[in-house]
Protein backbone atom coordinates (compact mmCIF):
# COMPACT_ATOMS: atom_id res chain seq x y z
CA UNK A 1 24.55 -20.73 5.67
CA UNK A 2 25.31 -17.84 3.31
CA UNK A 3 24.72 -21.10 0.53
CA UNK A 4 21.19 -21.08 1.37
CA UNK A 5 20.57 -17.53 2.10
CA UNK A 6 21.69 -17.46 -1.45
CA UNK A 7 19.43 -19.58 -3.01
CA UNK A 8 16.69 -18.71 -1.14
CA UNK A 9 17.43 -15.39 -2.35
CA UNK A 10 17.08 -15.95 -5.73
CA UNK A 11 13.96 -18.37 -5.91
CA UNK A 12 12.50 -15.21 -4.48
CA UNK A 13 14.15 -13.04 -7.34
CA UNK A 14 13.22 -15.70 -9.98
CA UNK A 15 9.32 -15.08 -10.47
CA UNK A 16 9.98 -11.28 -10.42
CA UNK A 17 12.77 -11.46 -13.41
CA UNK A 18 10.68 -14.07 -15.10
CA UNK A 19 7.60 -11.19 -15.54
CA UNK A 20 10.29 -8.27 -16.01
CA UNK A 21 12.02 -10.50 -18.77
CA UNK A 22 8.68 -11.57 -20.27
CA UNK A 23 7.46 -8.14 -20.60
CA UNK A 24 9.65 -7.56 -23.61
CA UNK A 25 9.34 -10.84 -25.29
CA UNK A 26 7.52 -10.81 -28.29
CA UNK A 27 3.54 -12.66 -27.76
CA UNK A 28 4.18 -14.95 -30.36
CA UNK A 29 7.57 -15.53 -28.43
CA UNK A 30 6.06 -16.78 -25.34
CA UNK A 31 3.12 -18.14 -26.60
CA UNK A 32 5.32 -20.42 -28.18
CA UNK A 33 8.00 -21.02 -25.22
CA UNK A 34 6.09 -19.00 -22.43
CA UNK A 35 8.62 -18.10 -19.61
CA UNK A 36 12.41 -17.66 -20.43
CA UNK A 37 14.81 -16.31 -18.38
CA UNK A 38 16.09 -14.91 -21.48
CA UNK A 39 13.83 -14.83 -24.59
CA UNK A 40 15.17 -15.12 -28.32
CA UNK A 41 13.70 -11.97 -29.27
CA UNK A 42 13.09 -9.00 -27.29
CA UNK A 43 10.70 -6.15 -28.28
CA UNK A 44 9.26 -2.71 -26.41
CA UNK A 45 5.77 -3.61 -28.40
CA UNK A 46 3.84 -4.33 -24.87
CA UNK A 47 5.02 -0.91 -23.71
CA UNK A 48 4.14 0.88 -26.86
CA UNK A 49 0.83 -0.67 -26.76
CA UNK A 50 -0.09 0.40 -22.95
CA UNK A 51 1.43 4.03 -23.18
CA UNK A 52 -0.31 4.70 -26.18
CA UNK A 53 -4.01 5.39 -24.14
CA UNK A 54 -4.58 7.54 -21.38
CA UNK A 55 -5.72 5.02 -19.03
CA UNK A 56 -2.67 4.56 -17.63
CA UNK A 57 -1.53 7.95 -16.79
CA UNK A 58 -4.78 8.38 -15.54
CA UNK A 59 -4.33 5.45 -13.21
CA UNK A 60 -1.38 6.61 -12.03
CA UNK A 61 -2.14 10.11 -10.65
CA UNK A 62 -4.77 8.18 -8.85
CA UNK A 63 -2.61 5.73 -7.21
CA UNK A 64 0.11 8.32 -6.22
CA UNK A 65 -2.86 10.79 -5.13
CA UNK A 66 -4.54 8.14 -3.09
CA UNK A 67 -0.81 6.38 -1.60
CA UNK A 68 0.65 9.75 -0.73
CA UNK A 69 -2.60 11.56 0.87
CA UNK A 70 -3.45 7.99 2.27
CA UNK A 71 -0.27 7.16 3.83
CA UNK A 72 0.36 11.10 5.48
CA UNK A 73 -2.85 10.90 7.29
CA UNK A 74 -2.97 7.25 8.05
CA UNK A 75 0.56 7.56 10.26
CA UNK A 76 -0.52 10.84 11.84
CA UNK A 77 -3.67 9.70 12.95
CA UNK A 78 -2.22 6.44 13.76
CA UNK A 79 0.50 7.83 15.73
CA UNK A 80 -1.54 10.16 17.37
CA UNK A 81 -4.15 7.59 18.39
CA UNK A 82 -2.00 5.04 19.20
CA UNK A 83 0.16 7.86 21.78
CA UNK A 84 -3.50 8.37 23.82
CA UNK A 85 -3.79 4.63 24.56
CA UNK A 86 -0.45 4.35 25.99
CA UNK A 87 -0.45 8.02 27.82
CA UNK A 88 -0.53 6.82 31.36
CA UNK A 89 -2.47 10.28 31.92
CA UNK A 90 -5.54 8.76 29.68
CA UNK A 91 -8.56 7.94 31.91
CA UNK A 92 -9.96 5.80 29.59
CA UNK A 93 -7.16 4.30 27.83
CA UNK A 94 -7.69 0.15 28.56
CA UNK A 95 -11.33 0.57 26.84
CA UNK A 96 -10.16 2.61 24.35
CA UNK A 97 -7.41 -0.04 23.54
CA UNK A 98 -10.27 -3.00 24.12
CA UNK A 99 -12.44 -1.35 21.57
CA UNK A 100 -9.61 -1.19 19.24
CA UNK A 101 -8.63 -4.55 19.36
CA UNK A 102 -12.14 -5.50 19.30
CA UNK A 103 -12.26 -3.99 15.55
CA UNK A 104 -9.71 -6.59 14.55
CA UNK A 105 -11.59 -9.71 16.15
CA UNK A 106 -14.81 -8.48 14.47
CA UNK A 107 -15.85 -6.43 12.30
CA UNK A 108 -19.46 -5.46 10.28
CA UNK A 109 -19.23 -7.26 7.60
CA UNK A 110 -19.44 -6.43 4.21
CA UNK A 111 -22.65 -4.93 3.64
CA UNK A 112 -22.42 -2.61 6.80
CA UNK A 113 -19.11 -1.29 5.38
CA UNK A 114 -20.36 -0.64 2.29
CA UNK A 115 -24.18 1.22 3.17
CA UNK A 116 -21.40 3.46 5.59
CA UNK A 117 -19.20 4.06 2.75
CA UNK A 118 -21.52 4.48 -0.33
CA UNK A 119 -25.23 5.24 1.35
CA UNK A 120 -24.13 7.05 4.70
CA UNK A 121 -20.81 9.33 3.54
CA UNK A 122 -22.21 9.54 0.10
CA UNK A 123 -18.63 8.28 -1.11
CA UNK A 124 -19.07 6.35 -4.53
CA UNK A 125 -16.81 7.00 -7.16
CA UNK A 126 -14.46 9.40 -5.20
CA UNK A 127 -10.98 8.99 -3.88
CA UNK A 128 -11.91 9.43 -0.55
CA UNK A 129 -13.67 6.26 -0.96
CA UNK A 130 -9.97 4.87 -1.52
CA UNK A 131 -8.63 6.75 1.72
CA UNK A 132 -10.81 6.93 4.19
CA UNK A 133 -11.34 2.98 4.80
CA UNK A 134 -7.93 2.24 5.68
CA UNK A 135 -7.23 5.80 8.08
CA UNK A 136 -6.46 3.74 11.19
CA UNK A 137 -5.30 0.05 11.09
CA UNK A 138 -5.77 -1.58 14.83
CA UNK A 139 -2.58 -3.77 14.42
CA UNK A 140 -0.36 -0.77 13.28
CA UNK A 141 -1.85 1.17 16.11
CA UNK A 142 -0.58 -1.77 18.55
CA UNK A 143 3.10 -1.69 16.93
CA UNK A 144 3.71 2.05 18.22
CA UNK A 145 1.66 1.52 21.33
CA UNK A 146 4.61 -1.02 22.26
CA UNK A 147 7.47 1.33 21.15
CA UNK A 148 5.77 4.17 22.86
CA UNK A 149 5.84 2.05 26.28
CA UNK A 150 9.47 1.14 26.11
CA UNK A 151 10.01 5.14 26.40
CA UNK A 152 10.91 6.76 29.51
CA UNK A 153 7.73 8.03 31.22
CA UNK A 154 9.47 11.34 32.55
CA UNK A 155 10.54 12.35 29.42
CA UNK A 156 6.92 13.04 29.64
CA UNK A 157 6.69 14.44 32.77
CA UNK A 158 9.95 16.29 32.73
CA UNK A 159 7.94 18.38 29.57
CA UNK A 160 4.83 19.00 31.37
CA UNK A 161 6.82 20.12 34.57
CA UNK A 162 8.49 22.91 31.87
CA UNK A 163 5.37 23.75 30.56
CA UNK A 164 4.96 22.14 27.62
CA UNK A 165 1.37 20.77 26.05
CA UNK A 166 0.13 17.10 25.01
CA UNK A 167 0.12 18.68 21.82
CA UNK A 168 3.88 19.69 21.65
CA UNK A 169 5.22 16.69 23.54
CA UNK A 170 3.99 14.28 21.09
CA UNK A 171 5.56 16.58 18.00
CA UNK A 172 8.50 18.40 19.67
CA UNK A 173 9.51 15.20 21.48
CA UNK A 174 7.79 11.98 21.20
CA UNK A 175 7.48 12.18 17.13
CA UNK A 176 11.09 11.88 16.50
CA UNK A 177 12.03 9.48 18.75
CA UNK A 178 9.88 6.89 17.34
CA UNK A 179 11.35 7.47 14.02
CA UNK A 180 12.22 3.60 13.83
CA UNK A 181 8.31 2.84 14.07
CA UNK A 182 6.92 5.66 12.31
CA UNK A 183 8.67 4.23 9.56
CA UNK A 184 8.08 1.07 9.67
CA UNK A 185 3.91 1.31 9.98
CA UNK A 186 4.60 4.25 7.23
CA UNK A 187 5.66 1.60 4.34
CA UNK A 188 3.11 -0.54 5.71
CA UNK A 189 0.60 1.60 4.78
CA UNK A 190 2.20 2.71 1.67
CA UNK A 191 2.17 -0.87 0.46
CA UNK A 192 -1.27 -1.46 1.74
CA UNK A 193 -3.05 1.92 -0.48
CA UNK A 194 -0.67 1.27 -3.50
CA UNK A 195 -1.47 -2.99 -3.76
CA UNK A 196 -5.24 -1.92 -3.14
CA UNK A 197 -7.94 -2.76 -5.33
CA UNK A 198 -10.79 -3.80 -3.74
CA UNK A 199 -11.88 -0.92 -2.42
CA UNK A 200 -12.14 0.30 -6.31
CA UNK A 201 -14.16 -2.93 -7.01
CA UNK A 202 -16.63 -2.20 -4.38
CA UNK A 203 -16.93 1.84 -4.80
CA UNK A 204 -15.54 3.09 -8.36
CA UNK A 205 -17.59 2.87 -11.22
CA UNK A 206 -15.90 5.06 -13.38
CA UNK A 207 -12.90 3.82 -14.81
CA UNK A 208 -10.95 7.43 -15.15
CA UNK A 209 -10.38 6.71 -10.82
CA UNK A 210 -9.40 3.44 -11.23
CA UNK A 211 -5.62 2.70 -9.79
CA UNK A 212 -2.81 1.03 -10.96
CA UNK A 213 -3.67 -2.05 -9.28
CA UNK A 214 -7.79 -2.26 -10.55
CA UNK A 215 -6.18 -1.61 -14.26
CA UNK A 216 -4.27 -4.88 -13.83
CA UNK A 217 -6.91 -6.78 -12.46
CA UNK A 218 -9.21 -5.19 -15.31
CA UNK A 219 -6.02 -5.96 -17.95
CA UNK A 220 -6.14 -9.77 -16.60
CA UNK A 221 -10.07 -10.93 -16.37
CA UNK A 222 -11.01 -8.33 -19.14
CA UNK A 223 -10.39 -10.15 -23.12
CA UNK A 224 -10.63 -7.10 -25.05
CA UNK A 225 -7.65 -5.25 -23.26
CA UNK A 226 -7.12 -2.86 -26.39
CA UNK A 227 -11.01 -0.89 -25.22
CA UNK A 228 -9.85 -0.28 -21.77
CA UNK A 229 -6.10 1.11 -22.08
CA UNK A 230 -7.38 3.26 -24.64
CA UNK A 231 -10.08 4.49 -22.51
CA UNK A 232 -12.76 3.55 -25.04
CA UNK A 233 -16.15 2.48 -24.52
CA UNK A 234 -16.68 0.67 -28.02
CA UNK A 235 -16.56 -3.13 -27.51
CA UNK A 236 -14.41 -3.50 -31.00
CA UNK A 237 -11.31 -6.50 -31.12
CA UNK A 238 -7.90 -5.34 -31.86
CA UNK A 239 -4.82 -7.72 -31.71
CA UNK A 240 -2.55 -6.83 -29.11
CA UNK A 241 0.03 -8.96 -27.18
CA UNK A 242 -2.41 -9.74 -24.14
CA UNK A 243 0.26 -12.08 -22.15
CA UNK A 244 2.91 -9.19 -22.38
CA UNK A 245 0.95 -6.03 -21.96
CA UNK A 246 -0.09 -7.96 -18.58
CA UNK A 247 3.29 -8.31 -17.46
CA UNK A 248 4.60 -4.71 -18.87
CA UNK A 249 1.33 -3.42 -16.65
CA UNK A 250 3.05 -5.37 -13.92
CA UNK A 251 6.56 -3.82 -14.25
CA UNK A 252 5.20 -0.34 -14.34
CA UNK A 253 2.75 -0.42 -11.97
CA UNK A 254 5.56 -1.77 -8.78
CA UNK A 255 8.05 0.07 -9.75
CA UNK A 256 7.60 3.37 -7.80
CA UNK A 257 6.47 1.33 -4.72
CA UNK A 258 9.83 -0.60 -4.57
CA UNK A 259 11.99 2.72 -4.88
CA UNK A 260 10.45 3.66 -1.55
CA UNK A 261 12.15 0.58 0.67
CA UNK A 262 15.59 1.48 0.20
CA UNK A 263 14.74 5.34 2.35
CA UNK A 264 13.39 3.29 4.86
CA UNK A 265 15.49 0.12 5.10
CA UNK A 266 17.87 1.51 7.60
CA UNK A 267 14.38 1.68 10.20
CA UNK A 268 12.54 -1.52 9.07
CA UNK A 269 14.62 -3.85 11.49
CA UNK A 270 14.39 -1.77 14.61
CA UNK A 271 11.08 -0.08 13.91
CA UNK A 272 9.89 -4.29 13.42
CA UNK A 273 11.60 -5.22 16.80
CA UNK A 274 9.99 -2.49 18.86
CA UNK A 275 8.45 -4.29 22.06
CA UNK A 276 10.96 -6.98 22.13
CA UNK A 277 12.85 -8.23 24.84
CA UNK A 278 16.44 -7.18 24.99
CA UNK A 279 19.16 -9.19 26.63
């Protein structure tokens, strides 16, 4: 068993070593033997090349901005929303919880999203265009519903007996309990602002607020990669080691994003589990 947890193991690691590796190979290196797990001749020219422009500095305040703001109010309001539906003291709580799982069944499509975002909120080419969208996610919203259920309801009413507020139950006491799921739907939707790049495509013209992730994709489909890490408007040709600046962009751009799993490993399994039946 530990054989195969093994090997599965590493034909998971094996596609993420084979772009790390690759990212210092020399381009005439792997255009000539393309993926090594070790290449013949290693270089730092991909890196030089991308650090040398502002783009991606630029790209990254932007993706941090966007991840961090994104991700505090996301869980708050989450957390928040997702403690009214399962309140037993909620009148309205089942069609509050319908209409919420209505959103994930259906939704209005992509032209109605994107007169709300750009015509209605008058959000083009701003961050909030980046944020907003992805506030409250229906299935994350389900995840603490569960966990709050399996809590003692008088905890509850033992507070409001003492005195104590909605307000101040849900921060004083409920909050830290549910550390487990809080966490969990917390990387969620730290992964989910930080891998983003649509919303960018649909509502960022202007390249100086594009993130990490809408550099790559403009990196990969775009031929002349030396005008946009510079930041420069001129169509001109430079030669520049396209393969490898594409998989140095890679490397840098996950590497702050995979730092963050290790703080919240310890919650992951029992903030995933929450709702289960125990024996």
């Amino acid at each position: 068993m530990n054989l195969i947890v093994l090997l599965f193991a590493l034909f998971c690691f094996l596609p993420f070593w084979l772009v790390f590796i690759g990212s210092f190979a020399s381009e005439a290196s792997f255009m000539k033997h393309g993926y090594q797990l070790l290449p013949s001749s290693l270089t730092l020219d991909a890196y030089k090349f991308i650090l040398q422009g502002d783009q991606i500095f630029r790209s990254y305040r932007v993706s941090i901005l966007v991840t961090v703001i994104g991700t505090a109010l996301s869980v708050i309001i989450t957390a928040m929303y997702a403690y009214v539906i399962a309140n037993r003291k909620v009148k309205y709580r089942n069609i509050l919880s319908f209409l919420t799982y209505f959103t994930m069944v259906f939704g209005a499509g992509l032209v109605g999203f994107y007169i709300l975002i750009a015509n209605w909120l008058h959000l083009k080419d701003s961050v909030w265009a980046l944020i907003l969208p992805y506030l409250l996610n229906p299935f994350y919203a389900f995840i603490l519903v569960s966990f709050y259920r399996t809590l003692p309801y008088e905890i509850n009413e033992s507070a409001t007996i003492d005195g104590a507020r909605e307000i101040r139950i849900f921060f004083k006491i409920i909050l830290p309990i549910t550390a487990p799921a809080i966490a969990t739907i917390t990387l969620f939707y730290a992964l989910q602002y930080w891998n983003d790049w649509w919303l960018s495509l649909l509502f960022i013209d202007n390249y100086k607020l594009h993130p990490l992730q809408m550099m790559i994709r403009q990196l990969i489909s775009n031929l002349n990669v030396s005008s946009y890490v510079s930041g420069s408007s001129t169509a001109y040709t430079v030669s520049a080691p396209t393969n490898v600046v594409q998989m140095a962009t890679v490397c840098l751009t996950i590497g702050p994003i995979v730092l963050v799993y290790p703080f919240v490993q310890k919650y992951f399994v029992s903030g995933l589990t929450v709702g289960a039946i125990k024996g």
